[in-house]
PDB file of N, CA and C in Angstrom:
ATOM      1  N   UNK A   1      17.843  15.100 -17.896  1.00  0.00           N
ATOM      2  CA  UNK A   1      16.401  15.132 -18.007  1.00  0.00           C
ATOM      3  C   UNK A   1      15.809  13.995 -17.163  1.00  0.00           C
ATOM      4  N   UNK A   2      14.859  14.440 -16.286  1.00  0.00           N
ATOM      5  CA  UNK A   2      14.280  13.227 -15.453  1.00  0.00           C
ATOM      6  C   UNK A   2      12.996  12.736 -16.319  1.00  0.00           C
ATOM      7  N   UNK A   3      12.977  11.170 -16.303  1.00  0.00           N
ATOM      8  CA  UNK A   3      11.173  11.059 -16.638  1.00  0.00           C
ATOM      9  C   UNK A   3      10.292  10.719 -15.927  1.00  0.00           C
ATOM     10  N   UNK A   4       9.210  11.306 -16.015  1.00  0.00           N
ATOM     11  CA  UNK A   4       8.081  11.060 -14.975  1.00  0.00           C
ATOM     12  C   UNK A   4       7.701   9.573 -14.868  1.00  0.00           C
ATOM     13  N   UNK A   5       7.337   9.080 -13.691  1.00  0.00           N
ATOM     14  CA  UNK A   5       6.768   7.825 -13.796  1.00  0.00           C
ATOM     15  C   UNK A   5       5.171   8.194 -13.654  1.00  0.00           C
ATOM     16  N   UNK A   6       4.606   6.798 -14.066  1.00  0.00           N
ATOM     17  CA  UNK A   6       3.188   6.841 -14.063  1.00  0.00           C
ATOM     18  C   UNK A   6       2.865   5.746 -13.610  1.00  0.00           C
ATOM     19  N   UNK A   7       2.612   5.517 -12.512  1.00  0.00           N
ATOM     20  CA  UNK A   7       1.843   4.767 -11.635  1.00  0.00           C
ATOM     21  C   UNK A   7       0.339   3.898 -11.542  1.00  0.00           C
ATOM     22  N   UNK A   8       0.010   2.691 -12.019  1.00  0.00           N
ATOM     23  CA  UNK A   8      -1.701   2.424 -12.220  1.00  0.00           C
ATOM     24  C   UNK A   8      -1.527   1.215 -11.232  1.00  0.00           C
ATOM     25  N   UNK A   9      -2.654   1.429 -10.879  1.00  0.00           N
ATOM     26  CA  UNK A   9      -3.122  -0.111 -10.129  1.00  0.00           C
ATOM     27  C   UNK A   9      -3.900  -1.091 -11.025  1.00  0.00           C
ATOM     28  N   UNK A  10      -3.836  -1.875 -10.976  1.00  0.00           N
ATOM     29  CA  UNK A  10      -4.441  -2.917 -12.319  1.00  0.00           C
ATOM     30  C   UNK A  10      -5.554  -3.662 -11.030  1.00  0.00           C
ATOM     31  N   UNK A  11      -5.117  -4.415 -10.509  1.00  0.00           N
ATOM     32  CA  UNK A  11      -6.005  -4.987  -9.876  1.00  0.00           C
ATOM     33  C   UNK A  11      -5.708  -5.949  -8.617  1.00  0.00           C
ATOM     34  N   UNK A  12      -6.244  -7.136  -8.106  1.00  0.00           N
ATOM     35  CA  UNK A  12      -5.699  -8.256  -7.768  1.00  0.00           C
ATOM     36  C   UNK A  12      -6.296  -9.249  -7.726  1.00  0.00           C
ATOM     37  N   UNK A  13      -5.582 -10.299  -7.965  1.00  0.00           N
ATOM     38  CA  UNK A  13      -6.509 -11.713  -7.909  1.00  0.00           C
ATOM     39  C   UNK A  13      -6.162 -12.586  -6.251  1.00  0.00           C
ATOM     40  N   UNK A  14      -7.041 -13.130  -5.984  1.00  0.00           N
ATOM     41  CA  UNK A  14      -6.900 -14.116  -4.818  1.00  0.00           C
ATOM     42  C   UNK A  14      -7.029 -15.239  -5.262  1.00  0.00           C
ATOM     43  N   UNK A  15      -5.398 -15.584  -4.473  1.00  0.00           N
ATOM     44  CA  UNK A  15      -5.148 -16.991  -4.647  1.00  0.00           C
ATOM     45  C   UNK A  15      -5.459 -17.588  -3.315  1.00  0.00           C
ATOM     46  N   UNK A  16      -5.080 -19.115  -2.907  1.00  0.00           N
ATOM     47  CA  UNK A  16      -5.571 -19.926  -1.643  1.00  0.00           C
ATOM     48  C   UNK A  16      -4.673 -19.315  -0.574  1.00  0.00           C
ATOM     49  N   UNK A  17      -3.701 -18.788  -0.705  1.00  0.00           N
ATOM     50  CA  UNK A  17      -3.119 -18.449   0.259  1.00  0.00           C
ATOM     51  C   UNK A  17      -2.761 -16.821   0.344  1.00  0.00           C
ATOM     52  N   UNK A  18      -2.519 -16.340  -0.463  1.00  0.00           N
ATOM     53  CA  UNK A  18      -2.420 -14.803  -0.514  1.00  0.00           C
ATOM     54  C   UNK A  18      -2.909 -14.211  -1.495  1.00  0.00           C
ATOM     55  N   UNK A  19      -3.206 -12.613  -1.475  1.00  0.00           N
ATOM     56  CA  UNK A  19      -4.262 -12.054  -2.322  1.00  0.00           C
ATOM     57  C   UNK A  19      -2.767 -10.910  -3.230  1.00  0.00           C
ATOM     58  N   UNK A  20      -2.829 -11.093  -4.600  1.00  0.00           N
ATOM     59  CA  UNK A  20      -1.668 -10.558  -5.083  1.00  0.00           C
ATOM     60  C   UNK A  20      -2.183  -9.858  -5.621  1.00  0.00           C
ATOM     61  N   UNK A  21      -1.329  -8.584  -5.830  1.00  0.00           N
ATOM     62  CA  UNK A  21      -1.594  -7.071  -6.098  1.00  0.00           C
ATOM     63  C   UNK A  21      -1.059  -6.498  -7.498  1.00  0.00           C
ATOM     64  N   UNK A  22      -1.256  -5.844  -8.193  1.00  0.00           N
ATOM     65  CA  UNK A  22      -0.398  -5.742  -9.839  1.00  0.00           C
ATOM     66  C   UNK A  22      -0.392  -4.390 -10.074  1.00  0.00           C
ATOM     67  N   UNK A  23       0.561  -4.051 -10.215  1.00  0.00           N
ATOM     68  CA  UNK A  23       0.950  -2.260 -10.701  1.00  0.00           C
ATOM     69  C   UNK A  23       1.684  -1.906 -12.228  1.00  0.00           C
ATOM     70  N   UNK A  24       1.216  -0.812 -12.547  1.00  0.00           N
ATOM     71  CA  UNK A  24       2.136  -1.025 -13.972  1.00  0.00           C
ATOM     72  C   UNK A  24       3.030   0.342 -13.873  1.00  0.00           C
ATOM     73  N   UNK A  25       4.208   0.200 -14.067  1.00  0.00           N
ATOM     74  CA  UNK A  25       4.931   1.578 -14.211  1.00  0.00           C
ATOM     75  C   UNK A  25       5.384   1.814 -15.249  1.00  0.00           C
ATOM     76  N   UNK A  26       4.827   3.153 -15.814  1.00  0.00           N
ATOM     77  CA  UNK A  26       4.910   3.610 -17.226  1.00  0.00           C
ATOM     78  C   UNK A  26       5.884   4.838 -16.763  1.00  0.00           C
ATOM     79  N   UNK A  27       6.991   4.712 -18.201  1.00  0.00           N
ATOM     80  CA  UNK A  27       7.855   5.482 -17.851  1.00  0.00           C
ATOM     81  C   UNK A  27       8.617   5.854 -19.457  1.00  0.00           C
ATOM     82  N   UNK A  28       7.752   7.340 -19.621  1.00  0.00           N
ATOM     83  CA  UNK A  28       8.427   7.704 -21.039  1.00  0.00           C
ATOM     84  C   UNK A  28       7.160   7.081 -22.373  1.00  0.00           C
ATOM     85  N   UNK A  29       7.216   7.123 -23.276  1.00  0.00           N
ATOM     86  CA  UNK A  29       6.583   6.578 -24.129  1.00  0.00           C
ATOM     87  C   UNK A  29       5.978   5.783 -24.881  1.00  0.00           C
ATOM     88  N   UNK A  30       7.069   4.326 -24.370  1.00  0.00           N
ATOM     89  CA  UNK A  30       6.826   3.275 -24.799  1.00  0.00           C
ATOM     90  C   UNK A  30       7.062   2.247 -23.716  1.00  0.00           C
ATOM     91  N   UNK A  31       8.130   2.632 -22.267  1.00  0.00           N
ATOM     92  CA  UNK A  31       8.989   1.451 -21.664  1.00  0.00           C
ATOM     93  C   UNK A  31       7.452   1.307 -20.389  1.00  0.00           C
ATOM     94  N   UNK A  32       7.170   0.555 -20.088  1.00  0.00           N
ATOM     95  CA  UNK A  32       6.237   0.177 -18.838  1.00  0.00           C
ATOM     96  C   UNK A  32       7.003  -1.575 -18.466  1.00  0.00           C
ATOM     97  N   UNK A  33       6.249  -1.123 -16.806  1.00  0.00           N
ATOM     98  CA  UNK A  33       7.090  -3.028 -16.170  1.00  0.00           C
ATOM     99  C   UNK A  33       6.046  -2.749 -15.129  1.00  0.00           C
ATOM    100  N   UNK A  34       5.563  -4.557 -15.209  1.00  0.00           N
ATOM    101  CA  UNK A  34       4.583  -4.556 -14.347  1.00  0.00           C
ATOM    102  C   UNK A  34       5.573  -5.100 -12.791  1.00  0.00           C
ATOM    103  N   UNK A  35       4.567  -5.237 -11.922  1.00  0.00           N
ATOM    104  CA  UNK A  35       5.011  -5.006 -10.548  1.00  0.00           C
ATOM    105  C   UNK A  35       3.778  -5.907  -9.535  1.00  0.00           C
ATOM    106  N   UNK A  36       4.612  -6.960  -8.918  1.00  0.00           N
ATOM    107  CA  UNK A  36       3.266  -7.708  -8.300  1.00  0.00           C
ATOM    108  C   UNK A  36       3.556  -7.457  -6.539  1.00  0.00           C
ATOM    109  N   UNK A  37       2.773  -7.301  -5.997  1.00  0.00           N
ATOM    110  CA  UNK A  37       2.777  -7.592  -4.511  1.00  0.00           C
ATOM    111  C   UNK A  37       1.899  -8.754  -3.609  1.00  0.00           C
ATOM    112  N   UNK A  38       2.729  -9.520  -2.479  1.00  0.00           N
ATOM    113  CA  UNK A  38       1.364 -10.177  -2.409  1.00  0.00           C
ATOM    114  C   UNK A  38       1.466 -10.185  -0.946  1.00  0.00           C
ATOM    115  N   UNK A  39       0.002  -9.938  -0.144  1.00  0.00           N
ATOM    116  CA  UNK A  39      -0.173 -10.299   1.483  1.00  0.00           C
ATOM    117  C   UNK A  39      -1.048 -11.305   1.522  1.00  0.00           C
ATOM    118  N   UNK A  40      -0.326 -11.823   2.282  1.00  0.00           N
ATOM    119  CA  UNK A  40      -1.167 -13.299   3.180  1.00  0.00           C
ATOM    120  C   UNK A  40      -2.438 -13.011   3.764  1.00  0.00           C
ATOM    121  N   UNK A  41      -3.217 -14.167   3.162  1.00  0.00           N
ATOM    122  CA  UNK A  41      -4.765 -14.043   3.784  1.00  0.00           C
ATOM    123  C   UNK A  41      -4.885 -13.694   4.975  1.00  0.00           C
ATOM    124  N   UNK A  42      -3.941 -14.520   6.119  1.00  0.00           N
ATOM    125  CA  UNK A  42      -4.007 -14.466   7.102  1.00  0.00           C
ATOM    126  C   UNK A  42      -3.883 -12.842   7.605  1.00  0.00           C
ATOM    127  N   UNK A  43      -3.440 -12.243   7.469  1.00  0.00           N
ATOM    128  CA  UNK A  43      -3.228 -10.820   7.229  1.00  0.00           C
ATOM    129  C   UNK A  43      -4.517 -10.150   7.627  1.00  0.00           C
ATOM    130  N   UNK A  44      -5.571 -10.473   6.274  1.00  0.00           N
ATOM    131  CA  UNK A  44      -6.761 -10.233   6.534  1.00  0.00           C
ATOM    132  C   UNK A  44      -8.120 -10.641   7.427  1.00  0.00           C
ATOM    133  N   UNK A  45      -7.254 -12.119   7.504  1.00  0.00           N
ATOM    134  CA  UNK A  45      -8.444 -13.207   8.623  1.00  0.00           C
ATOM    135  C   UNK A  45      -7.995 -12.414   9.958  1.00  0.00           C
ATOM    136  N   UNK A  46      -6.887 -12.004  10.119  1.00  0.00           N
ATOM    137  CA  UNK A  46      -6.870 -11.711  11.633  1.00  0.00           C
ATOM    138  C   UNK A  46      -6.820 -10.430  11.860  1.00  0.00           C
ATOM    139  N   UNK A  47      -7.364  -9.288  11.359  1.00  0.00           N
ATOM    140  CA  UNK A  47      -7.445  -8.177  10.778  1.00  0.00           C
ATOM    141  C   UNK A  47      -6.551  -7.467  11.053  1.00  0.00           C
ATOM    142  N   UNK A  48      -5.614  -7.649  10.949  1.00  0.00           N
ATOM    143  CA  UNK A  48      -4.299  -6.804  10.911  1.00  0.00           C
ATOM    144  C   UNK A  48      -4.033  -5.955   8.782  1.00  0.00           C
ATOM    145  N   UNK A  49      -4.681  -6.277   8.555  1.00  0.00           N
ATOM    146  CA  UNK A  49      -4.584  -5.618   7.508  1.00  0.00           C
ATOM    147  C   UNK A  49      -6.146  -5.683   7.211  1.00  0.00           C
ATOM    148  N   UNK A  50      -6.892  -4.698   6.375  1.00  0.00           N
ATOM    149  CA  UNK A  50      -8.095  -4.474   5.810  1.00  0.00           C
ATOM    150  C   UNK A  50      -8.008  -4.099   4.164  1.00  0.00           C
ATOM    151  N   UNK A  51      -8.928  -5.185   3.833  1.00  0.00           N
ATOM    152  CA  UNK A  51      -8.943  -5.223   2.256  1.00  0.00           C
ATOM    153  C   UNK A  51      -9.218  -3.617   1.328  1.00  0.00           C
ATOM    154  N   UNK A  52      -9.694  -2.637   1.963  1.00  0.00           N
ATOM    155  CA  UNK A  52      -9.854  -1.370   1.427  1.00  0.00           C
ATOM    156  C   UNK A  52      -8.311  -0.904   1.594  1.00  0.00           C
ATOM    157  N   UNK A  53      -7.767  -1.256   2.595  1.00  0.00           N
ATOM    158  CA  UNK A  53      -6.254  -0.449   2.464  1.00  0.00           C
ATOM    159  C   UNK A  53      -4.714  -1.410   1.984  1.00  0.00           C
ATOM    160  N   UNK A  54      -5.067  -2.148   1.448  1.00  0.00           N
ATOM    161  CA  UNK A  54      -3.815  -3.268   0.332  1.00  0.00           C
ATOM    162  C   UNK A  54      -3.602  -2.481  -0.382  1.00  0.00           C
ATOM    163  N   UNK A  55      -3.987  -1.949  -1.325  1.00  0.00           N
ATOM    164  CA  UNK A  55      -3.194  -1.644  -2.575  1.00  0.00           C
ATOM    165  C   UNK A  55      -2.368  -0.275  -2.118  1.00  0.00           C
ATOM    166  N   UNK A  56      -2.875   0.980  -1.662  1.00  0.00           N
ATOM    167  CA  UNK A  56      -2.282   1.550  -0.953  1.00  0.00           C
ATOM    168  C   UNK A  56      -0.952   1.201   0.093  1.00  0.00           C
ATOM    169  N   UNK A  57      -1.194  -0.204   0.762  1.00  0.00           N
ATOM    170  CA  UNK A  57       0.047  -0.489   1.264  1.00  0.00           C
ATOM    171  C   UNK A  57       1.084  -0.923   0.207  1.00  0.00           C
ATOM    172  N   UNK A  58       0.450  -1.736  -0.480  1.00  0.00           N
ATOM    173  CA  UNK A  58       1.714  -2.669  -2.247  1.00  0.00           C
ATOM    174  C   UNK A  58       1.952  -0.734  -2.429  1.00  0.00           C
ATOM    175  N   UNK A  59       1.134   0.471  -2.716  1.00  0.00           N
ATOM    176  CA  UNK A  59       1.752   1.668  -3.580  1.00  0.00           C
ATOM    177  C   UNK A  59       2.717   1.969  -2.827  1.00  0.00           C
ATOM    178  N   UNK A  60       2.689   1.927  -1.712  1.00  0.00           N
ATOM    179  CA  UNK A  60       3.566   3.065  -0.653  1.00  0.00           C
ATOM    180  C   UNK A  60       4.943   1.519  -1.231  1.00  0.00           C
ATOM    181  N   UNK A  61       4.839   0.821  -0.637  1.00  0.00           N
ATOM    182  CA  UNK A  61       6.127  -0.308  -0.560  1.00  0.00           C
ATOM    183  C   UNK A  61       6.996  -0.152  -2.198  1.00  0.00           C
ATOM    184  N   UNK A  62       6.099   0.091  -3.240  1.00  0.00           N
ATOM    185  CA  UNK A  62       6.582   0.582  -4.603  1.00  0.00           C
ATOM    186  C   UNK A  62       7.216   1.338  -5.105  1.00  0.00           C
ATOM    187  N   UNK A  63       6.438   2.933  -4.109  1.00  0.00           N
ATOM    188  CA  UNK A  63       6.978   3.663  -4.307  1.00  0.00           C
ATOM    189  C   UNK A  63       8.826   3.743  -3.404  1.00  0.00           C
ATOM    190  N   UNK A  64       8.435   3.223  -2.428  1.00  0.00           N
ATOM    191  CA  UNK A  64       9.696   2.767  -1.682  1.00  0.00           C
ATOM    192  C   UNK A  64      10.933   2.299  -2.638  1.00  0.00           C
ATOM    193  N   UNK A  65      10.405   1.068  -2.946  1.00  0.00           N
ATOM    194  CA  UNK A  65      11.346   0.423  -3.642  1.00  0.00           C
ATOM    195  C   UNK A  65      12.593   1.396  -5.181  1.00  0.00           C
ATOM    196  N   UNK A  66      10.865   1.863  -6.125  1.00  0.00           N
ATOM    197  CA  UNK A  66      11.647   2.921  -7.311  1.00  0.00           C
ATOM    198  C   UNK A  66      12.261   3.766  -6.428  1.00  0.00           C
ATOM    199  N   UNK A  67      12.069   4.367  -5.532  1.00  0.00           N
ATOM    200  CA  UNK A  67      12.955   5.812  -5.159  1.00  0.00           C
ATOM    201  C   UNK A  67      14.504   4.912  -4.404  1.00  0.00           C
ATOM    202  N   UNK A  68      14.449   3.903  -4.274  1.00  0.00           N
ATOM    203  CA  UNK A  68      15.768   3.130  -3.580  1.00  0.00           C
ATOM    204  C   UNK A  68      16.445   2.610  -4.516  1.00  0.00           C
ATOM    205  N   UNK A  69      16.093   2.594  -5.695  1.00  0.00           N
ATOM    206  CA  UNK A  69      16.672   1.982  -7.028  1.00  0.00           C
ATOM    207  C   UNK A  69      16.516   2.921  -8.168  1.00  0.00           C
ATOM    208  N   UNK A  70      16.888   4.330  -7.875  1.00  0.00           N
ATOM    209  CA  UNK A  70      16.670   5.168  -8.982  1.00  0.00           C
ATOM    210  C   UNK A  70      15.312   4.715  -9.855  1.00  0.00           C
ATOM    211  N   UNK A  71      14.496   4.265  -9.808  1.00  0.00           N
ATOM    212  CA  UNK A  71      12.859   3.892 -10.709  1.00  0.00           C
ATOM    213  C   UNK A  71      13.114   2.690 -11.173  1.00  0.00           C
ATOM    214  N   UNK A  72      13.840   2.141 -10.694  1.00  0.00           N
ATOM    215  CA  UNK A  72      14.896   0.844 -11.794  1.00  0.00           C
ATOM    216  C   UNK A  72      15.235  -0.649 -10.763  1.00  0.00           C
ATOM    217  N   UNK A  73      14.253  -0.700 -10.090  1.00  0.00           N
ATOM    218  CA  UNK A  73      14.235  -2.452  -9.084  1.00  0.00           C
ATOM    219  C   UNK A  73      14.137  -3.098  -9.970  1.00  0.00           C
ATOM    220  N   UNK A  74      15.831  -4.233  -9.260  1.00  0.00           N
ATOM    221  CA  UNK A  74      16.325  -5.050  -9.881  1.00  0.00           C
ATOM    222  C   UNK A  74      14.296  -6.207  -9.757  1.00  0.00           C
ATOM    223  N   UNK A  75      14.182  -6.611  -8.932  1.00  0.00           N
ATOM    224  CA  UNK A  75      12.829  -7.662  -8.654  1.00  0.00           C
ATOM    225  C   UNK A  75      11.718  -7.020  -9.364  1.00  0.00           C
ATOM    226  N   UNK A  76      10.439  -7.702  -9.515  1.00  0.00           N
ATOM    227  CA  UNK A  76       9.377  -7.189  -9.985  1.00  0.00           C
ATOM    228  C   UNK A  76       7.885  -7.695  -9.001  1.00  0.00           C
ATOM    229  N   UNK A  77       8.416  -8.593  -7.813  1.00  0.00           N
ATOM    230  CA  UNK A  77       7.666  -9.328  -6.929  1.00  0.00           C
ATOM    231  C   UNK A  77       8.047  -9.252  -5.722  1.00  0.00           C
ATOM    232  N   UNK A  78       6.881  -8.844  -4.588  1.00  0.00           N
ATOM    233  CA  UNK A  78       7.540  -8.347  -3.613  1.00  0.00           C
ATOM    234  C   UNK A  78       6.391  -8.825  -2.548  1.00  0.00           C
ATOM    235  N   UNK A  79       6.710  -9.198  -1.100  1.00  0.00           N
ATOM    236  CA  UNK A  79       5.977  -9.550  -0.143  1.00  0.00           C
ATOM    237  C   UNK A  79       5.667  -8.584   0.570  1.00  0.00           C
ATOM    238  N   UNK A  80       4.571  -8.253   1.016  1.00  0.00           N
ATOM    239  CA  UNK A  80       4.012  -7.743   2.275  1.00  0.00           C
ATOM    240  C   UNK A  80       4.408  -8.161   3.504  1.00  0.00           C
ATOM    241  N   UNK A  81       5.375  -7.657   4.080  1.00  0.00           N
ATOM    242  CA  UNK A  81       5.291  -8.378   5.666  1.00  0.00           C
ATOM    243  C   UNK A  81       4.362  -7.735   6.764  1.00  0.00           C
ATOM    244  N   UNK A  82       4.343  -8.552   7.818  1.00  0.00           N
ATOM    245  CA  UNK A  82       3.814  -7.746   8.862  1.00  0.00           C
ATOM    246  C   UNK A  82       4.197  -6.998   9.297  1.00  0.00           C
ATOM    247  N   UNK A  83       5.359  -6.380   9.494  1.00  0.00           N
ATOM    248  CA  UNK A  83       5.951  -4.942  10.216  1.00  0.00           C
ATOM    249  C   UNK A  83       5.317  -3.740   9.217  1.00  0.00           C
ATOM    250  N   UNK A  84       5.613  -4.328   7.565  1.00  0.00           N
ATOM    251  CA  UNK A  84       5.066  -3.068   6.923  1.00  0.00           C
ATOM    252  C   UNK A  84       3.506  -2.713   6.789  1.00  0.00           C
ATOM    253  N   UNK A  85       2.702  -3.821   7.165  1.00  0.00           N
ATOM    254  CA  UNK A  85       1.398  -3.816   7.561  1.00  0.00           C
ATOM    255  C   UNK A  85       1.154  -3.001   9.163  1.00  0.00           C
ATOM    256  N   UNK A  86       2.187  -3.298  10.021  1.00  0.00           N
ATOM    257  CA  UNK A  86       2.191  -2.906  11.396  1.00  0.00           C
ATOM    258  C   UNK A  86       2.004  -1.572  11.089  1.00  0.00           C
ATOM    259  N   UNK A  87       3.401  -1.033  10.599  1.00  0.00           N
ATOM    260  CA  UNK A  87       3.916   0.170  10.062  1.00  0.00           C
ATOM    261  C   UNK A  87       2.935   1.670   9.525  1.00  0.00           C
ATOM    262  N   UNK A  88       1.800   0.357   8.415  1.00  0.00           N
ATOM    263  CA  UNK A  88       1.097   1.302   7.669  1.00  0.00           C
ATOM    264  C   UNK A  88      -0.294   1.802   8.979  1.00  0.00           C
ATOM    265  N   UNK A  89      -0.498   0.715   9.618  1.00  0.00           N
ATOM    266  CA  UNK A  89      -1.885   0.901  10.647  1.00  0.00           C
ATOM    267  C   UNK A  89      -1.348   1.958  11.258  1.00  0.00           C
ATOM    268  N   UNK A  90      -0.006   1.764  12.196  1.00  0.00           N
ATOM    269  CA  UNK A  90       0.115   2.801  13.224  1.00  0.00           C
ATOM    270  C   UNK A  90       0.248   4.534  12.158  1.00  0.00           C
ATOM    271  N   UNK A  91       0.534   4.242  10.926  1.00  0.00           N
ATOM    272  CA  UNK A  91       0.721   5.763  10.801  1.00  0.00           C
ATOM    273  C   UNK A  91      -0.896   6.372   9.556  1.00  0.00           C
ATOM    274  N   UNK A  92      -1.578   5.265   9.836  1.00  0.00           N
ATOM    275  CA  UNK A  92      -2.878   5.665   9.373  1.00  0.00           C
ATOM    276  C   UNK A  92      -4.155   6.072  10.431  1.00  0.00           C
ATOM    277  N   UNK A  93      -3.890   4.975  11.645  1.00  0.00           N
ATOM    278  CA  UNK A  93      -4.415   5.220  12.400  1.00  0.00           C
ATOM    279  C   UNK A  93      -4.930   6.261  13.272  1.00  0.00           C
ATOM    280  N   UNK A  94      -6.539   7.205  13.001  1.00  0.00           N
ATOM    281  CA  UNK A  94      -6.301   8.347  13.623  1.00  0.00           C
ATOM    282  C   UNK A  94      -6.147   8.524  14.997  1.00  0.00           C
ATOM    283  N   UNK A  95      -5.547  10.082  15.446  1.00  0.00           N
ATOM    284  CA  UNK A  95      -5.569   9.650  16.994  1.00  0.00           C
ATOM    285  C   UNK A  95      -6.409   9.842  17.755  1.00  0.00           C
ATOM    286  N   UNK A  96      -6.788   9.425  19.031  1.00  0.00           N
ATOM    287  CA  UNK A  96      -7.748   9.864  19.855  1.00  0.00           C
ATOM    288  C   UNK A  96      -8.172  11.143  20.399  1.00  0.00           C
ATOM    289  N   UNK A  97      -8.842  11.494  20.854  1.00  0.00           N
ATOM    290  CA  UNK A  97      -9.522  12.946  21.377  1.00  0.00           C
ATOM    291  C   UNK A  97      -9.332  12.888  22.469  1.00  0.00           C
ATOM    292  N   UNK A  98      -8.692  13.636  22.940  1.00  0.00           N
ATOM    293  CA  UNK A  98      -8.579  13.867  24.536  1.00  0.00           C
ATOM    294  C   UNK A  98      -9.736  13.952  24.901  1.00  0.00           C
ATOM    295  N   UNK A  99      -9.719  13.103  26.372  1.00  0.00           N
ATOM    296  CA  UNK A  99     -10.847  12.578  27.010  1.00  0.00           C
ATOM    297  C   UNK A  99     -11.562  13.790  27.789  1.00  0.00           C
ATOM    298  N   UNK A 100     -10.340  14.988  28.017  1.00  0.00           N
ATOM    299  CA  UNK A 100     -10.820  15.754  29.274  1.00  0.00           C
ATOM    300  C   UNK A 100     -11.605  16.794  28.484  1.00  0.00           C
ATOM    301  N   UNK A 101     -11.576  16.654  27.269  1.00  0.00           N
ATOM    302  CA  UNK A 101     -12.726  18.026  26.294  1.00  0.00           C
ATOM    303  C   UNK A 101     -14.215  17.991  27.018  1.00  0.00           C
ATOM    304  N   UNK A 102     -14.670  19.286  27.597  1.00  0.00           N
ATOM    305  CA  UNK A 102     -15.828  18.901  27.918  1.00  0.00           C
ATOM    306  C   UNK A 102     -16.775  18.862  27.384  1.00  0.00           C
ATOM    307  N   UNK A 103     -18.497  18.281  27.768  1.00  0.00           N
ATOM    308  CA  UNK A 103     -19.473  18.483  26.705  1.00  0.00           C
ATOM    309  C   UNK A 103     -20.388  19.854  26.635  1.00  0.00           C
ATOM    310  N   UNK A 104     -20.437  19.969  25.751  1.00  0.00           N
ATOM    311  CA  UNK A 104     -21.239  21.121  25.379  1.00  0.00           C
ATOM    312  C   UNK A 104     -21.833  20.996  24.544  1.00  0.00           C
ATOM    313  N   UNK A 105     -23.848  20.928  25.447  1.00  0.00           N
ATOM    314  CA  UNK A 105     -24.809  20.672  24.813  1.00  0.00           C
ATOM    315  C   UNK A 105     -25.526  21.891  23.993  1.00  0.00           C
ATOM    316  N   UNK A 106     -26.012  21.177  22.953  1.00  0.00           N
ATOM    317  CA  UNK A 106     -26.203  22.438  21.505  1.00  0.00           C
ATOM    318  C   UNK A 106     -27.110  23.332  21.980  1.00  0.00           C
ATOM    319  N   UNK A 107     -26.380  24.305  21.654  1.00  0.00           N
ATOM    320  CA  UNK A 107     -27.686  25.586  22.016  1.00  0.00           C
ATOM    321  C   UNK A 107     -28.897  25.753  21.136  1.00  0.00           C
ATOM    322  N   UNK A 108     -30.106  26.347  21.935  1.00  0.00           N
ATOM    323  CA  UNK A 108     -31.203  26.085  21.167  1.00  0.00           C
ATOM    324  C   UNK A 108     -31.685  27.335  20.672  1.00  0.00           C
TER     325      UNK A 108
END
């Protein structure tokens, strides 16, 4: 029998140097374990990461982690690096429109 996990974002607080992230994973009826992530301000000062898309990066890195440890990571604290910040831009990032589309002004 598999059990479902349940996934919440709680919140995050900012500290002087990095802004930490908190998840709770509920699993079954009674067992839940919280889960912290944290990215460096700098992250955000130099905009390589944007404060609307953190927690989404800490979910994806989470979900990473439970599916690499059967739901069951040994840690409960985990860093953001820059590759996985790199990582998340290039595959969020939409792509461009080919330049050679021509214009076509609205008919009246």
């Amino acid at each position: 029998m598999t059990n479902t996990l349940y996934v919440q974002y709680v919140g995050f607080v900012s500290k002087p140097r990095v802004r930490e992230y908190t998840f709770n994973v509920k699993e079954g009826a009674d067992k839940f374990r919280e889960f912290q992530f944290t990215i460096s301000n700098d992250a955000f000062l130099s905009n390589r990461a944007r404060y609307q898309d953190a927690p989404d990066i800490c979910s994806h890195r989470l979900h990473f982690e439970l599916a690499g440890a059967s739901n069951h990571p040994e840690k409960t604290h985990y860093t953001i690096t820059d590759t996985e910040i790199d990582d998340y831009r290039t595959a969020h990032t939409p792509k461009a429109k080919p330049s050679w589309q021509k214009y076509r002004p609205a008919e009246q």
